[in-house]
Structure formats: C-alpha cells, structure tokens
Protein backbone atom coordinates (compact mmCIF):
# COMPACT_ATOMS: atom_id res chain seq x y z
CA UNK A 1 68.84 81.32 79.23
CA UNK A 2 72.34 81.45 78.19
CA UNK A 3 74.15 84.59 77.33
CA UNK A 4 76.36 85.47 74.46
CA UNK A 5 79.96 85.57 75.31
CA UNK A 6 79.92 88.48 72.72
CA UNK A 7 77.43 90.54 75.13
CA UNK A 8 80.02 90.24 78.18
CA UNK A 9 82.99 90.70 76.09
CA UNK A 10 81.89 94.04 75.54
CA UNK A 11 80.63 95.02 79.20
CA UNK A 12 84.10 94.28 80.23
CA UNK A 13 85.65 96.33 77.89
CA UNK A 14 83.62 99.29 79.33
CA UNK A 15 85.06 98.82 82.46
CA UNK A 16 88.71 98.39 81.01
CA UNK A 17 87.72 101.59 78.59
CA UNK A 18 86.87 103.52 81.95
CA UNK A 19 90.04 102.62 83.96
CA UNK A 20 92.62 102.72 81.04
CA UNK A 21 91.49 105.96 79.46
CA UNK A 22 90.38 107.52 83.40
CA UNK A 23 94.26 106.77 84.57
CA UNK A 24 95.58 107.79 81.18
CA UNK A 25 94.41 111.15 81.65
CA UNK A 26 94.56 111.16 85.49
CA UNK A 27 98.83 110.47 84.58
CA UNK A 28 98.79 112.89 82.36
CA UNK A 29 97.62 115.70 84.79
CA UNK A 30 99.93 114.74 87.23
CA UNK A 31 102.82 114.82 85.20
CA UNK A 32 102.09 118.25 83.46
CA UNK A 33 101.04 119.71 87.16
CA UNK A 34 104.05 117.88 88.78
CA UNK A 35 106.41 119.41 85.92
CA UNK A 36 105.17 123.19 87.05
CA UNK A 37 105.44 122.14 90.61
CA UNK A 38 109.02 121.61 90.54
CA UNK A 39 109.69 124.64 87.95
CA UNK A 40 107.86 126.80 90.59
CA UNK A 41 109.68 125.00 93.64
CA UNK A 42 112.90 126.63 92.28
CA UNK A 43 111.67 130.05 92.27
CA UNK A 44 109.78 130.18 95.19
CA UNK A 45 110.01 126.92 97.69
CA UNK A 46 108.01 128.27 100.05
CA UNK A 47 104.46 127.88 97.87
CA UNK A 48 104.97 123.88 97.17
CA UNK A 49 102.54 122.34 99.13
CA UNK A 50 100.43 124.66 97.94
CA UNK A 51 100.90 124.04 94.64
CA UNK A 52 100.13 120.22 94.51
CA UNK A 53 96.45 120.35 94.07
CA UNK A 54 96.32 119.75 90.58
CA UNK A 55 98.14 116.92 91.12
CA UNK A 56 96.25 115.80 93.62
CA UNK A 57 93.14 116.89 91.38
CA UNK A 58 94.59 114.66 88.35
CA UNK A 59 94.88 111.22 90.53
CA UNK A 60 91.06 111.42 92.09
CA UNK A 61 90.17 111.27 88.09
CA UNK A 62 92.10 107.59 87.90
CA UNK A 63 89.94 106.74 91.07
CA UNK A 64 86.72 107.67 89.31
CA UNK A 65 87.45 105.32 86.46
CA UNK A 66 88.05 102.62 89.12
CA UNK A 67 84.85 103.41 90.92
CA UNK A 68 82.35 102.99 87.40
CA UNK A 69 84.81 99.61 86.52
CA UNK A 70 83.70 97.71 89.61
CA UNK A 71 80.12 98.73 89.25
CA UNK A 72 80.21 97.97 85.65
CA UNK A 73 82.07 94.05 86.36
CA UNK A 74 79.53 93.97 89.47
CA UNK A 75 76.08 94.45 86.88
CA UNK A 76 77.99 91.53 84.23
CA UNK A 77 76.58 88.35 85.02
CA UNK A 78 76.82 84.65 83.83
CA UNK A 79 73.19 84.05 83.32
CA UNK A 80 71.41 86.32 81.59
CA UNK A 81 73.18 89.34 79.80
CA UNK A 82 71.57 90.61 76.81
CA UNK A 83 73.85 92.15 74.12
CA UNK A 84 71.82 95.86 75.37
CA UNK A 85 73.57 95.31 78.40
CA UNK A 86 76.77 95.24 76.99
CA UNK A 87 76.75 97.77 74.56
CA UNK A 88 75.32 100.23 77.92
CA UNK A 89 78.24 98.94 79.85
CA UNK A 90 80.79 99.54 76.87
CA UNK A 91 79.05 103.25 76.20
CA UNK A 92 79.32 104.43 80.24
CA UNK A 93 82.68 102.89 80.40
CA UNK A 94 83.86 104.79 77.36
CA UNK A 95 81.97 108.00 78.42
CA UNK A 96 83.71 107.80 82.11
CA UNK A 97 86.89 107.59 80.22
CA UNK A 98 87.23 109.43 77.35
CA UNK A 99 86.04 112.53 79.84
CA UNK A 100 88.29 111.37 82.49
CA UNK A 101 91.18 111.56 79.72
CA UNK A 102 90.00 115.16 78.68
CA UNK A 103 89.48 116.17 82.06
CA UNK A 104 93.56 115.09 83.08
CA UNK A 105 94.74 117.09 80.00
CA UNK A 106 92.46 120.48 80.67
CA UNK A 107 93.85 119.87 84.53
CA UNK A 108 97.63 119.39 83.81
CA UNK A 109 97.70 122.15 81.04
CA UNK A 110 95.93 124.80 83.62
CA UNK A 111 97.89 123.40 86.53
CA UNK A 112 101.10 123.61 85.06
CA UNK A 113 100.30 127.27 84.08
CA UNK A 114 98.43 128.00 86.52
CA UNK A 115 100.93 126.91 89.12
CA UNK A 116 103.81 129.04 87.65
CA UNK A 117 101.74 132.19 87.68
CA UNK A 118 101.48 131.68 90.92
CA UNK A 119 104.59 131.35 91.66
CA UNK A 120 105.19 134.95 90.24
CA UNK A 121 102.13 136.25 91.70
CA UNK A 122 100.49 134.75 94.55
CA UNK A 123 97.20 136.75 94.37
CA UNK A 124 96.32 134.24 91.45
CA UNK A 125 95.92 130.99 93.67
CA UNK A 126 91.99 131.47 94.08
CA UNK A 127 91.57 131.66 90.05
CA UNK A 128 93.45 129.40 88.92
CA UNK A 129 91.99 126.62 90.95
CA UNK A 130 88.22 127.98 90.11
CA UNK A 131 88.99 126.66 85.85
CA UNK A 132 90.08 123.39 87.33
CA UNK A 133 87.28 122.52 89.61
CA UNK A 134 85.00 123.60 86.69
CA UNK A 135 87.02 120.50 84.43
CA UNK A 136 86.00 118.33 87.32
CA UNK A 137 82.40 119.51 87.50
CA UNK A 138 81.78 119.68 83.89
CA UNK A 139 83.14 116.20 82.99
C-alpha cells in the first residue's frame, strides 16, 4: 500500500516545526542571558563563569528539538504512512517547539535579570536559577 505524499509532507514538517521553533527560542535565551552576562562582567568579573548557566540552559533547549526531529524522520516511512501519522508527527513536532520557543524566552528574560541581580547581590544565585529549572521542567 502506497502512502500519500501529503501524509509525509506533514510528518516532516513536525520535525522541521520542532528544530526551527526549539533553536529559535534556544537563540533567543542565549542572547538575552549572554547580554546580562557581559553587563554583569563589567561590574563584577569575578562572578562570570558563574553566570553562564542560562546560557548554557538556553542551548540544551535547541538540542531537545534536535533529539524529537530524528525520532520523528526515523518513524516516516516510504511504505505505509497513514495521514494519522502525519498529523501526530506534525502535532509533537509543533508541541516540542512552540514550548521550546516559550521556554528560551521565560529563560533569557529571568537570566538576564536574574544574572544582574546577582551581580549586585550574590546571595540571589540559588533563586534565581530555581524559576529557570522550573521553565525547563514545566515545558
């Protein structure tokens, strides 16, 4: 049984929906974080290193839309793919995504501020880091 090309079409645009929209938001985060990281490196240099784990954070988000992509092109076959299938594939890939793209924005805005509060007050670190790993769990 042959499949429709339709049915395929839109499994692979799942997996393009989850990298695109994963890396768009997994940029974004590491921009916004990146931008506090060098506003805080100028007040205090020593706390850098530190500081970049909302940028690291932000990239493992562009990874995760990779991950669900090759699964997602792995399941589309030549034989038999119903049109179900696609519209499943399209539906995760858009679901990784679209919450991978929230996810980057919730992590560079808190980064960003949460990065130069603690540059003025170091006793913040342990906080600000607890509202990002909750945008990582919750997506």
């Amino acid at each position: 049984m042959s499949c429709p090309p339709a049915a395929s079409f839109f499994g692979f645009m799942g997996a393009t929906a989850a990298v695109v929209f994963s890396n768009l938001g997994a940029a974004y985060g590491t921009a916004k974080s990146g931008v506090g990281v060098a506003s805080m490196g100028v007040m205090r240099p020593e706390l850098v290193m530190r500081s970049i784990i909302p940028v690291v954070m932000a990239g493992v988000l562009g990874i995760y839309g990779l991950i669900v992509a090759v699964i997602l092109v792995g399941q589309v076959t030549e034989g038999d793919y119903p049109y179900f299938s696609g519209f499943a594939h399209l539906a995760s890939g858009l679901s990784n995504g679209l919450s991978g793209l929230a996810a980057g924005i919730c992590i560079g805005i808190v980064g960003d501020a949460g990065v130069r509060a603690t540059a003025q007050q170091p006793k913040l670190f342990v906080g600000k880091f607890r509202g990002q790993s909750r945008a990582v769990v919750y997506r």
